[in-house]
N, C-alpha and C. Protein backbone atom coordinates (compact mmCIF):
# COMPACT_ATOMS: atom_id res chain seq x y z
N UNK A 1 -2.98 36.34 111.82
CA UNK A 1 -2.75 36.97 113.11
C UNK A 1 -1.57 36.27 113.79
N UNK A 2 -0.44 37.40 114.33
CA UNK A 2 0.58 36.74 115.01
C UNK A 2 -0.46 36.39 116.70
N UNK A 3 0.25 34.95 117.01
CA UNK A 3 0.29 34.90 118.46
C UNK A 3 1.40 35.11 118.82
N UNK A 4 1.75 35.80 119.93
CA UNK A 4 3.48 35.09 120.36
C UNK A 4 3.28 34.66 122.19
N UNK A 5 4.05 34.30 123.09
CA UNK A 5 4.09 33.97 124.05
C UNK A 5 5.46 35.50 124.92
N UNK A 6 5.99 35.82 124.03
CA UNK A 6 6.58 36.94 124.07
C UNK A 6 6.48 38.71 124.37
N UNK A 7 7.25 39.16 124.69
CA UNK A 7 7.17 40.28 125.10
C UNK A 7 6.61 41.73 123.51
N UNK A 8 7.90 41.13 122.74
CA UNK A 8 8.11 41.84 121.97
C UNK A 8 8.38 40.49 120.84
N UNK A 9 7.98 41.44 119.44
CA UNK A 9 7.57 40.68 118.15
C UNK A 9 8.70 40.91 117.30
N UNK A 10 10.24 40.32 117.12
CA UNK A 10 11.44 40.61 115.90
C UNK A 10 10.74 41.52 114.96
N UNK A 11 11.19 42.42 114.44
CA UNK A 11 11.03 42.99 113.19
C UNK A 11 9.79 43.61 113.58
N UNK A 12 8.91 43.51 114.35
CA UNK A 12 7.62 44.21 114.56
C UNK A 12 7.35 45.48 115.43
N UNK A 13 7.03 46.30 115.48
CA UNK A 13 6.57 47.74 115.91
C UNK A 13 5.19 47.75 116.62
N UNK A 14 4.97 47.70 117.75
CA UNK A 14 3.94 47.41 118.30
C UNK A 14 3.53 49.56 118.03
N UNK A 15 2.29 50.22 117.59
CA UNK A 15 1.57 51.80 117.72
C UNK A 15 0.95 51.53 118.41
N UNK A 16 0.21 50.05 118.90
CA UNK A 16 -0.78 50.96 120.13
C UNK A 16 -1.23 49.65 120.56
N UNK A 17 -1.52 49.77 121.57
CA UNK A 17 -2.19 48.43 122.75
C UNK A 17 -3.67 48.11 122.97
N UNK A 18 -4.32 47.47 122.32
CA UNK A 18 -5.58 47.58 122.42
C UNK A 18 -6.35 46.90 123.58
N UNK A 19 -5.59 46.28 124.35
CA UNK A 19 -5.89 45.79 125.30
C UNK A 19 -5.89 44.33 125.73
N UNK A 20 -6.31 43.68 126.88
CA UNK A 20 -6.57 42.07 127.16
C UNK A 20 -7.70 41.20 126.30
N UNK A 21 -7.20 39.89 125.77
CA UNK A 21 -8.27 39.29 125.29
C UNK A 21 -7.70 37.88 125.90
N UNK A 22 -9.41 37.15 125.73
CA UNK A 22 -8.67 35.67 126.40
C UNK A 22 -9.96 35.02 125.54
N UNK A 23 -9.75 33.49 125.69
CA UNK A 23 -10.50 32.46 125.32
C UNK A 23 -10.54 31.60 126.40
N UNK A 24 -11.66 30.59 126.59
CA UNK A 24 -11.39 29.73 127.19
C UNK A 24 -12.23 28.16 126.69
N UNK A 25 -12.09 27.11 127.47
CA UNK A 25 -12.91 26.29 127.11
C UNK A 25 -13.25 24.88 128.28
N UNK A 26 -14.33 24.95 128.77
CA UNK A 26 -14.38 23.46 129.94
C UNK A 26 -14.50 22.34 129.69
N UNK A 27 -13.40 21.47 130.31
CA UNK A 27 -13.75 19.76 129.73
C UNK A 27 -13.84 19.14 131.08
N UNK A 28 -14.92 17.77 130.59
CA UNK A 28 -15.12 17.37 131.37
C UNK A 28 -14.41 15.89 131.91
N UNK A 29 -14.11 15.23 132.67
CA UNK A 29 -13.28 14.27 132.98
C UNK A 29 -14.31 12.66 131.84
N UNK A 30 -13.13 12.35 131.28
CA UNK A 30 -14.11 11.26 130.94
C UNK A 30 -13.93 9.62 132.10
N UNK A 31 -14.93 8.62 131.99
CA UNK A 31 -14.97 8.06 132.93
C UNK A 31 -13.81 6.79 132.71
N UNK A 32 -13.94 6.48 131.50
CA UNK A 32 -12.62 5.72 131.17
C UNK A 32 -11.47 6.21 131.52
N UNK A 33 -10.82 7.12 131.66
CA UNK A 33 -9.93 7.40 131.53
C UNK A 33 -9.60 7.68 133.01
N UNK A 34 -10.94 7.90 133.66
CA UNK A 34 -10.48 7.75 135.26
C UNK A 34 -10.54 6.17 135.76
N UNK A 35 -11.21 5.51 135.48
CA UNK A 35 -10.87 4.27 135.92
C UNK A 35 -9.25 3.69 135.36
N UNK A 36 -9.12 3.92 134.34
CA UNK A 36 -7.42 3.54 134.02
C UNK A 36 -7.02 4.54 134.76
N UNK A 37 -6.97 5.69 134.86
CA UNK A 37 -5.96 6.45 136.41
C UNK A 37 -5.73 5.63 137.30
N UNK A 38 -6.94 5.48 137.87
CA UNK A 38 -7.03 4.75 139.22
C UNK A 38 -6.67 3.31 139.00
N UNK A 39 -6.78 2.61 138.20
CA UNK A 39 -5.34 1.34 137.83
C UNK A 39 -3.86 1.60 138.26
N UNK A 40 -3.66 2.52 137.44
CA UNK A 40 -2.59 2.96 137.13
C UNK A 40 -2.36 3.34 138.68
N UNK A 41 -2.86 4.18 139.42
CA UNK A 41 -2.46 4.55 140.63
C UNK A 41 -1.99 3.44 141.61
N UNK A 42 -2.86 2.11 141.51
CA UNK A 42 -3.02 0.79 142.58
C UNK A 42 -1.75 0.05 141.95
N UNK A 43 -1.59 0.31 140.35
CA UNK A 43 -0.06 -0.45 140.00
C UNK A 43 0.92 0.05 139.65
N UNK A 44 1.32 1.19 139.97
CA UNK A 44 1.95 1.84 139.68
C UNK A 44 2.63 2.04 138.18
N UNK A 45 2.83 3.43 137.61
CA UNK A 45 3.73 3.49 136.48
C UNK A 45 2.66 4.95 136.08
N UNK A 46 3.25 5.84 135.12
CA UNK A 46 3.04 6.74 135.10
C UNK A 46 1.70 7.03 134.40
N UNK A 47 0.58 7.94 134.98
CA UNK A 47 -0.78 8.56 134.63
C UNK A 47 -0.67 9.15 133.40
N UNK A 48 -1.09 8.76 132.51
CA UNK A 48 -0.98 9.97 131.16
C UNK A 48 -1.93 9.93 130.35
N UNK A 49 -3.17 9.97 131.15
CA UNK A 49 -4.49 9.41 130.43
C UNK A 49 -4.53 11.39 131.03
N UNK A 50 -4.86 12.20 131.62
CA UNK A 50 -5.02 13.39 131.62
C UNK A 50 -4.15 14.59 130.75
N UNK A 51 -2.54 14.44 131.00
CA UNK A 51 -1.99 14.97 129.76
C UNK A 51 -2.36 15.08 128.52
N UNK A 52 -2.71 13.52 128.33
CA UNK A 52 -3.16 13.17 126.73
C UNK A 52 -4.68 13.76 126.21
N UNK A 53 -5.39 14.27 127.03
CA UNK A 53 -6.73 15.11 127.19
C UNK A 53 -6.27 16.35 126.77
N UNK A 54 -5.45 17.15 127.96
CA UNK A 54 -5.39 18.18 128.16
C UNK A 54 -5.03 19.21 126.59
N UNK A 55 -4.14 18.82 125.63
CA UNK A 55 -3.61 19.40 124.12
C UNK A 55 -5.31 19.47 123.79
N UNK A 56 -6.47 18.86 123.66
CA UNK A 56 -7.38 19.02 123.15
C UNK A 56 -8.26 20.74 123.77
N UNK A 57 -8.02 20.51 125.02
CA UNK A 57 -8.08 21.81 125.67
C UNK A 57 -7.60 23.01 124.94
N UNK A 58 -6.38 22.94 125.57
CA UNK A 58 -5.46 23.98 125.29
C UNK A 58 -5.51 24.57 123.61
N UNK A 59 -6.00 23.45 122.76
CA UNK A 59 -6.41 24.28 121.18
C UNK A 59 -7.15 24.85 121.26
N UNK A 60 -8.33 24.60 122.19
CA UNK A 60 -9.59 24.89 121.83
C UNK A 60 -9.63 26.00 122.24
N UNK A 61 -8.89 26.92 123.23
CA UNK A 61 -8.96 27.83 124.40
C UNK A 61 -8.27 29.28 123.23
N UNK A 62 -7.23 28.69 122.44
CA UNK A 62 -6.80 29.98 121.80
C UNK A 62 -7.63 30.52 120.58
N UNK A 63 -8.06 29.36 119.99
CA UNK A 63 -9.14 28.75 118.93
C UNK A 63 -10.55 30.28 118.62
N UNK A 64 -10.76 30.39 120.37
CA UNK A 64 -11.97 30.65 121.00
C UNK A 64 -11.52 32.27 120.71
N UNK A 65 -10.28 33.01 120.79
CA UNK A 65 -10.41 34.09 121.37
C UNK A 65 -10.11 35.30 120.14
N UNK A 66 -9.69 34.48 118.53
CA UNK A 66 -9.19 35.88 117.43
C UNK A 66 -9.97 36.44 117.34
N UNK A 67 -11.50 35.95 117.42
CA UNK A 67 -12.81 36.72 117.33
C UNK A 67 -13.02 38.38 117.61
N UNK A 68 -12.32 38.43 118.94
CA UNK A 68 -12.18 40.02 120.23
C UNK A 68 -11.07 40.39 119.32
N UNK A 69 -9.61 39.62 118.99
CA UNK A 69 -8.58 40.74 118.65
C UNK A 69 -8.81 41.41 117.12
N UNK A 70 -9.37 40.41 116.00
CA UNK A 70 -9.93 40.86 114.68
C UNK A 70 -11.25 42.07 114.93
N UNK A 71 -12.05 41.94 115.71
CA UNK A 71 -12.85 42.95 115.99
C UNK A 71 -12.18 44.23 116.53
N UNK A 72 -11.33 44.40 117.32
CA UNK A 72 -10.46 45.54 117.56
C UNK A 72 -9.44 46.04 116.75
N UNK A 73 -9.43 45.30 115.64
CA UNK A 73 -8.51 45.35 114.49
C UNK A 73 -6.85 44.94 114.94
N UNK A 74 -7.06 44.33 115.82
CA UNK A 74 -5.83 43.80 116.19
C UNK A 74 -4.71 43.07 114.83
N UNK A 75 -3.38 43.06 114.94
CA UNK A 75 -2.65 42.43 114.11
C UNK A 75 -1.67 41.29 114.58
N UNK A 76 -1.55 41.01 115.63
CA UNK A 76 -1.35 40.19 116.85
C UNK A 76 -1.41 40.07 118.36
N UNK A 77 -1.39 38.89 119.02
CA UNK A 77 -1.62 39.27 120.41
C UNK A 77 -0.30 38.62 120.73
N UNK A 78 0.12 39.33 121.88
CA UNK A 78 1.52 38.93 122.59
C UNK A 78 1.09 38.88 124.14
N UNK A 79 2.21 38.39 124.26
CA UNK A 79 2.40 37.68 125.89
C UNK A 79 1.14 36.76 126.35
N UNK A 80 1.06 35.63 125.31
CA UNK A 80 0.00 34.64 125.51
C UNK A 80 0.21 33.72 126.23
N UNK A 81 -0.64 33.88 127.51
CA UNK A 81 -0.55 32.76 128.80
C UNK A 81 -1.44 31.91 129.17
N UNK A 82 -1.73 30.69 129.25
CA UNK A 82 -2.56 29.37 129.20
C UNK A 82 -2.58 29.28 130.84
N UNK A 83 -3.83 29.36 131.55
CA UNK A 83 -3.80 28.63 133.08
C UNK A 83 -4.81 27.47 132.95
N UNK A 84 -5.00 26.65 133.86
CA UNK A 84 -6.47 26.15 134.18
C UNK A 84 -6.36 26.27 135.62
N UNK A 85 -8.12 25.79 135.52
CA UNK A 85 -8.89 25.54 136.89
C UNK A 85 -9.82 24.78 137.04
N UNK A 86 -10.13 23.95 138.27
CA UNK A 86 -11.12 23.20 138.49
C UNK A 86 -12.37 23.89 139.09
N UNK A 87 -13.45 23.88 138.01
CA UNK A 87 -14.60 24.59 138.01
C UNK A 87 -15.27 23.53 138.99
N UNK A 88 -15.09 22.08 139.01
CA UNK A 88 -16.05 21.49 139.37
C UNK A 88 -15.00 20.03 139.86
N UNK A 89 -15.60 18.88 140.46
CA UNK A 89 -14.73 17.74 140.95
C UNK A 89 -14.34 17.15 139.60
N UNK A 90 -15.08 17.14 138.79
CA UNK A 90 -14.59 16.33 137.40
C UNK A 90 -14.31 17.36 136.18
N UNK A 91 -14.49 17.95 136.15
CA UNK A 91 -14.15 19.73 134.94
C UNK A 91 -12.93 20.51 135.42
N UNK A 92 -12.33 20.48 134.13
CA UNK A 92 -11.25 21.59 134.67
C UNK A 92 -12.06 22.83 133.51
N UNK A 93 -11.32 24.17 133.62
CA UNK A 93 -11.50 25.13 132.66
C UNK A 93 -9.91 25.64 132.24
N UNK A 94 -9.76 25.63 131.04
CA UNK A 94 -7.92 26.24 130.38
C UNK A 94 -8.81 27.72 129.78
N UNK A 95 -7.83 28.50 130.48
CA UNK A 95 -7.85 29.29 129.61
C UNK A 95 -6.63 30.44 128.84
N UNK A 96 -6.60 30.84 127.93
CA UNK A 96 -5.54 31.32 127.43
C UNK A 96 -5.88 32.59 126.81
N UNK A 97 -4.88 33.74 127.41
CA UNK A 97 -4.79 35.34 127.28
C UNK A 97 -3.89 36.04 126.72
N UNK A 98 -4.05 37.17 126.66
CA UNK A 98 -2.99 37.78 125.69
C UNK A 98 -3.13 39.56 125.54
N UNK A 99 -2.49 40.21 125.37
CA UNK A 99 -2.30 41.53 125.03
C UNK A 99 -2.60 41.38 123.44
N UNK A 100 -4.11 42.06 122.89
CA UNK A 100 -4.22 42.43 121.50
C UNK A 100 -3.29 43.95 121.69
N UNK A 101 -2.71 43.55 119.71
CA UNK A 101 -1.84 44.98 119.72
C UNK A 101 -2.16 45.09 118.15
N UNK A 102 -2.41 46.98 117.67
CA UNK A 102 -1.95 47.32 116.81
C UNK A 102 -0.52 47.03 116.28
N UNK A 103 0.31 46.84 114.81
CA UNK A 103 1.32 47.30 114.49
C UNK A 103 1.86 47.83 113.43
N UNK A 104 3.09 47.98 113.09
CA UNK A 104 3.47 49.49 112.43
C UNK A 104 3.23 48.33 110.79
């Protein structure tokens, strides 16, 4: 299955639009990694204990969703967009969407 982040697929012929699909997945803050934040905040220099989380997310979220486009007989999904949100004080939720499409 193609993903693309794109409008349109080189060489590909989109016949028909089958519609929105998304995945998602919630993580939760771990506690180590907030106490080194909060170091890091009192001594300054850059936080990258959450970045370094976040790629584990973001796999898991697209991971979650060929399930819907293979069931619609999809052959790729385009215009795939990743947001998050904070469900909770320590949880964020990523999730990542897309246009399933027939193609020629």
């Amino acid at each position: 299955m193609i993903l693309s982040s794109t409008e349109t697929i080189p060489g590909r012929e989109v016949v028909e639009i089958l519609g929105l699909v998304r995945g998602n997945t919630v993580r939760a803050r771990h506690l180590g990694r907030d106490i080194s934040a909060a170091f890091r905040h009192i001594v300054g220099g850059e936080i990258d204990e959450y970045p370094r989380a976040r790629p584990g997310a973001g796999g898991r979220a697209p991971a979650r969703r060929p399930a819907r486009p293979r069931a619609l007989g999809a052959a790729a999904v385009r215009v795939v967009r990743f947001s998050s949100a904070g469900v909770m004080k320590t949880a964020a939720e990523v999730i990542a969407s897309g246009t399933a499409v027939r193609r020629a």
